[in-house]
C-alpha atoms as a PDB file:
ATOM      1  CA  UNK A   1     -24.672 -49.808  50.773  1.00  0.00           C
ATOM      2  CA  UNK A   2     -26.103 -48.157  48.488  1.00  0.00           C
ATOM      3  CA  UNK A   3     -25.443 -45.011  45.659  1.00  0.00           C
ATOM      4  CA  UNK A   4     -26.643 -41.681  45.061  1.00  0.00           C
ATOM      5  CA  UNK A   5     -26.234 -39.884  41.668  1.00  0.00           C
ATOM      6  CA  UNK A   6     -25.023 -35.957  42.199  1.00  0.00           C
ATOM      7  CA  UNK A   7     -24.766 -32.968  40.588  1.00  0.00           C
ATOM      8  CA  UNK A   8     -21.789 -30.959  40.584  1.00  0.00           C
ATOM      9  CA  UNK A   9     -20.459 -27.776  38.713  1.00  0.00           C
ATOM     10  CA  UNK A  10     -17.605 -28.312  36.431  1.00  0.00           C
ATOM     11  CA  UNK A  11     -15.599 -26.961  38.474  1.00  0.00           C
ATOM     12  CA  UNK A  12     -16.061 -28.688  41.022  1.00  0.00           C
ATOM     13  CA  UNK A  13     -15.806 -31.632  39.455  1.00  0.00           C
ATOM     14  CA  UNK A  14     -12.381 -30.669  38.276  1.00  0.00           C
ATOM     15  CA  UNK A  15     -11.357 -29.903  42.194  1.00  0.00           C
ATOM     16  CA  UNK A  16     -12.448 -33.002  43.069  1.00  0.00           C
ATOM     17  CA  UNK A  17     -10.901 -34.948  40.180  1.00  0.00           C
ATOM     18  CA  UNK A  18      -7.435 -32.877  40.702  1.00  0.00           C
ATOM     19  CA  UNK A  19      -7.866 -34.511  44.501  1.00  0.00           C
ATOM     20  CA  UNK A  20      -8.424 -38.168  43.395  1.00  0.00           C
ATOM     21  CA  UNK A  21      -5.177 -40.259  43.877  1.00  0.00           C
ATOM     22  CA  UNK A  22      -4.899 -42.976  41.625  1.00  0.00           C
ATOM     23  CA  UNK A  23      -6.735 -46.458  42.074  1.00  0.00           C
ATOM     24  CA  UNK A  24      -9.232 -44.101  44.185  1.00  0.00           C
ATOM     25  CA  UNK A  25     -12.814 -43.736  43.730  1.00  0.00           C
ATOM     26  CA  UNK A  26     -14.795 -40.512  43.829  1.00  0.00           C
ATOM     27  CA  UNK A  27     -16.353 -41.619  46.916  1.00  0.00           C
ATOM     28  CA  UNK A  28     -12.968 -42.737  48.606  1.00  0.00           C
ATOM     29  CA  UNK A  29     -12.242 -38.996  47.258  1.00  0.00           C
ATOM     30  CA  UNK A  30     -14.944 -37.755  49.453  1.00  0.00           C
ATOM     31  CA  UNK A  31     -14.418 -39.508  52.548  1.00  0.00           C
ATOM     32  CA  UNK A  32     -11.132 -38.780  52.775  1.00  0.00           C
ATOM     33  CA  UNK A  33     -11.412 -35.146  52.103  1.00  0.00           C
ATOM     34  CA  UNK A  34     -14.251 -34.625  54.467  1.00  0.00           C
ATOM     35  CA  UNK A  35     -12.555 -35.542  57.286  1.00  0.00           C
ATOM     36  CA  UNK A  36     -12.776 -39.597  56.974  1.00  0.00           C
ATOM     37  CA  UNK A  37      -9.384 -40.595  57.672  1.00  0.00           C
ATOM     38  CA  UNK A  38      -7.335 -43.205  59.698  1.00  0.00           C
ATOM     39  CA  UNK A  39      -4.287 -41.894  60.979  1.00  0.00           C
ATOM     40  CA  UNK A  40      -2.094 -43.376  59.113  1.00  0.00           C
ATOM     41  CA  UNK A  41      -2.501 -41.195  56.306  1.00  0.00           C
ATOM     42  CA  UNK A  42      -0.683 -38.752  57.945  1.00  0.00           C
ATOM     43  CA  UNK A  43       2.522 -41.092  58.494  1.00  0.00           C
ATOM     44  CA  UNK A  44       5.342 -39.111  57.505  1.00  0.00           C
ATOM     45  CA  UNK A  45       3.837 -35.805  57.431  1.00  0.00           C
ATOM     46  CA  UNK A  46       6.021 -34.480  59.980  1.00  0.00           C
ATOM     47  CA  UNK A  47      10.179 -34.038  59.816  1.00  0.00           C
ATOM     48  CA  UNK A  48      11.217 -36.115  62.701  1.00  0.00           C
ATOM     49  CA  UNK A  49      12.514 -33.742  64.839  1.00  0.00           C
ATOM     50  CA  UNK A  50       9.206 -31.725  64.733  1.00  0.00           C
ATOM     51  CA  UNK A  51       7.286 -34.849  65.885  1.00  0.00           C
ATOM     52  CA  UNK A  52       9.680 -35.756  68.566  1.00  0.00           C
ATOM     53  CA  UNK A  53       9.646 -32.387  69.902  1.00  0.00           C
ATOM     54  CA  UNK A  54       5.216 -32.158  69.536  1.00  0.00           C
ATOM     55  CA  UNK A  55       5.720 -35.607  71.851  1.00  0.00           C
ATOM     56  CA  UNK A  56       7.817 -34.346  74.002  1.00  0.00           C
ATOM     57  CA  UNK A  57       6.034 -31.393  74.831  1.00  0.00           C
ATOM     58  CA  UNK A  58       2.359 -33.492  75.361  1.00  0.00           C
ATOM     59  CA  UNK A  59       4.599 -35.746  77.769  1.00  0.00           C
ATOM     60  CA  UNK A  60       5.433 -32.739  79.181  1.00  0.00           C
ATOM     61  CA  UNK A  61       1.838 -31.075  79.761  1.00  0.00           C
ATOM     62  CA  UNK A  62       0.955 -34.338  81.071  1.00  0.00           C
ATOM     63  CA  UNK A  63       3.111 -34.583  83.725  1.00  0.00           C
ATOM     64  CA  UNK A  64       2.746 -31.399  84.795  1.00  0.00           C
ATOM     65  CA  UNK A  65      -0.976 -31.797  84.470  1.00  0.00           C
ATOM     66  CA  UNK A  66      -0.540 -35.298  86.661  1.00  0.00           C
ATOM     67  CA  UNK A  67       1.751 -33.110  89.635  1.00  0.00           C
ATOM     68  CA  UNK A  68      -1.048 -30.942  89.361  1.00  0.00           C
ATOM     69  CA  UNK A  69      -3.843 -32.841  90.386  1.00  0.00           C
ATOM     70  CA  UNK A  70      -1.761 -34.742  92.924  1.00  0.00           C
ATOM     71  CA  UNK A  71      -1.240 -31.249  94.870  1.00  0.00           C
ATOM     72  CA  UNK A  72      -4.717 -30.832  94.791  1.00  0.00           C
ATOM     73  CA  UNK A  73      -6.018 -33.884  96.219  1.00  0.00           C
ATOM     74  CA  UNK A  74      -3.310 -33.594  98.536  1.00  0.00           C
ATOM     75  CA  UNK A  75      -4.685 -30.315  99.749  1.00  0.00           C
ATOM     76  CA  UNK A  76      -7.799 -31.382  99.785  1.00  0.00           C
ATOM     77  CA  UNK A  77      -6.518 -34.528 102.299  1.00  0.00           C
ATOM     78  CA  UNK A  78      -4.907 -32.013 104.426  1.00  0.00           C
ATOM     79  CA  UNK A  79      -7.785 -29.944 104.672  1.00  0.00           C
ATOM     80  CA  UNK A  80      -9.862 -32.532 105.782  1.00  0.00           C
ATOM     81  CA  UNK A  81      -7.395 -34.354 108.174  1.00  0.00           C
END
């Protein structure tokens, strides 16, 4: 892999720099900030109860998405019987 050299406003370098966590590099800086990032940098983020509710509702939309489609094909064996 190789590098490119590039310019950059002081102030932007001092967003960027204010971004950098320590042991990171200014590239790691990049990557993560534009959208680069596993998922588990995001562990945590959430207060428990928030992400068990958020899970509870996708459950929730997908069951109701699954009953869905079951009435539908359903109607559509009906129909054709």
């Amino acid at each position: 892999m190789g590098t490119k050299t590039i310019s950059l406003a002081d102030d932007a370098y001092e967003k960027l720099k204010r971004h950098k966590r320590e042991g990171e590099s200014f590239s790691d800086v990049v990557r993560r900030l534009a959208g680069d990032v596993p998922l588990s940098e995001y562990y945590g983020a959430l207060e428990q109860d928030t992400a068990d509710e958020l899970e509870q509702i996708v459950e929730d939309r997908r069951e109701e998405r699954a009953n869905s489609h079951r009435r539908r094909v359903d109607d559509l064996r009906d129909a054709l019987e």
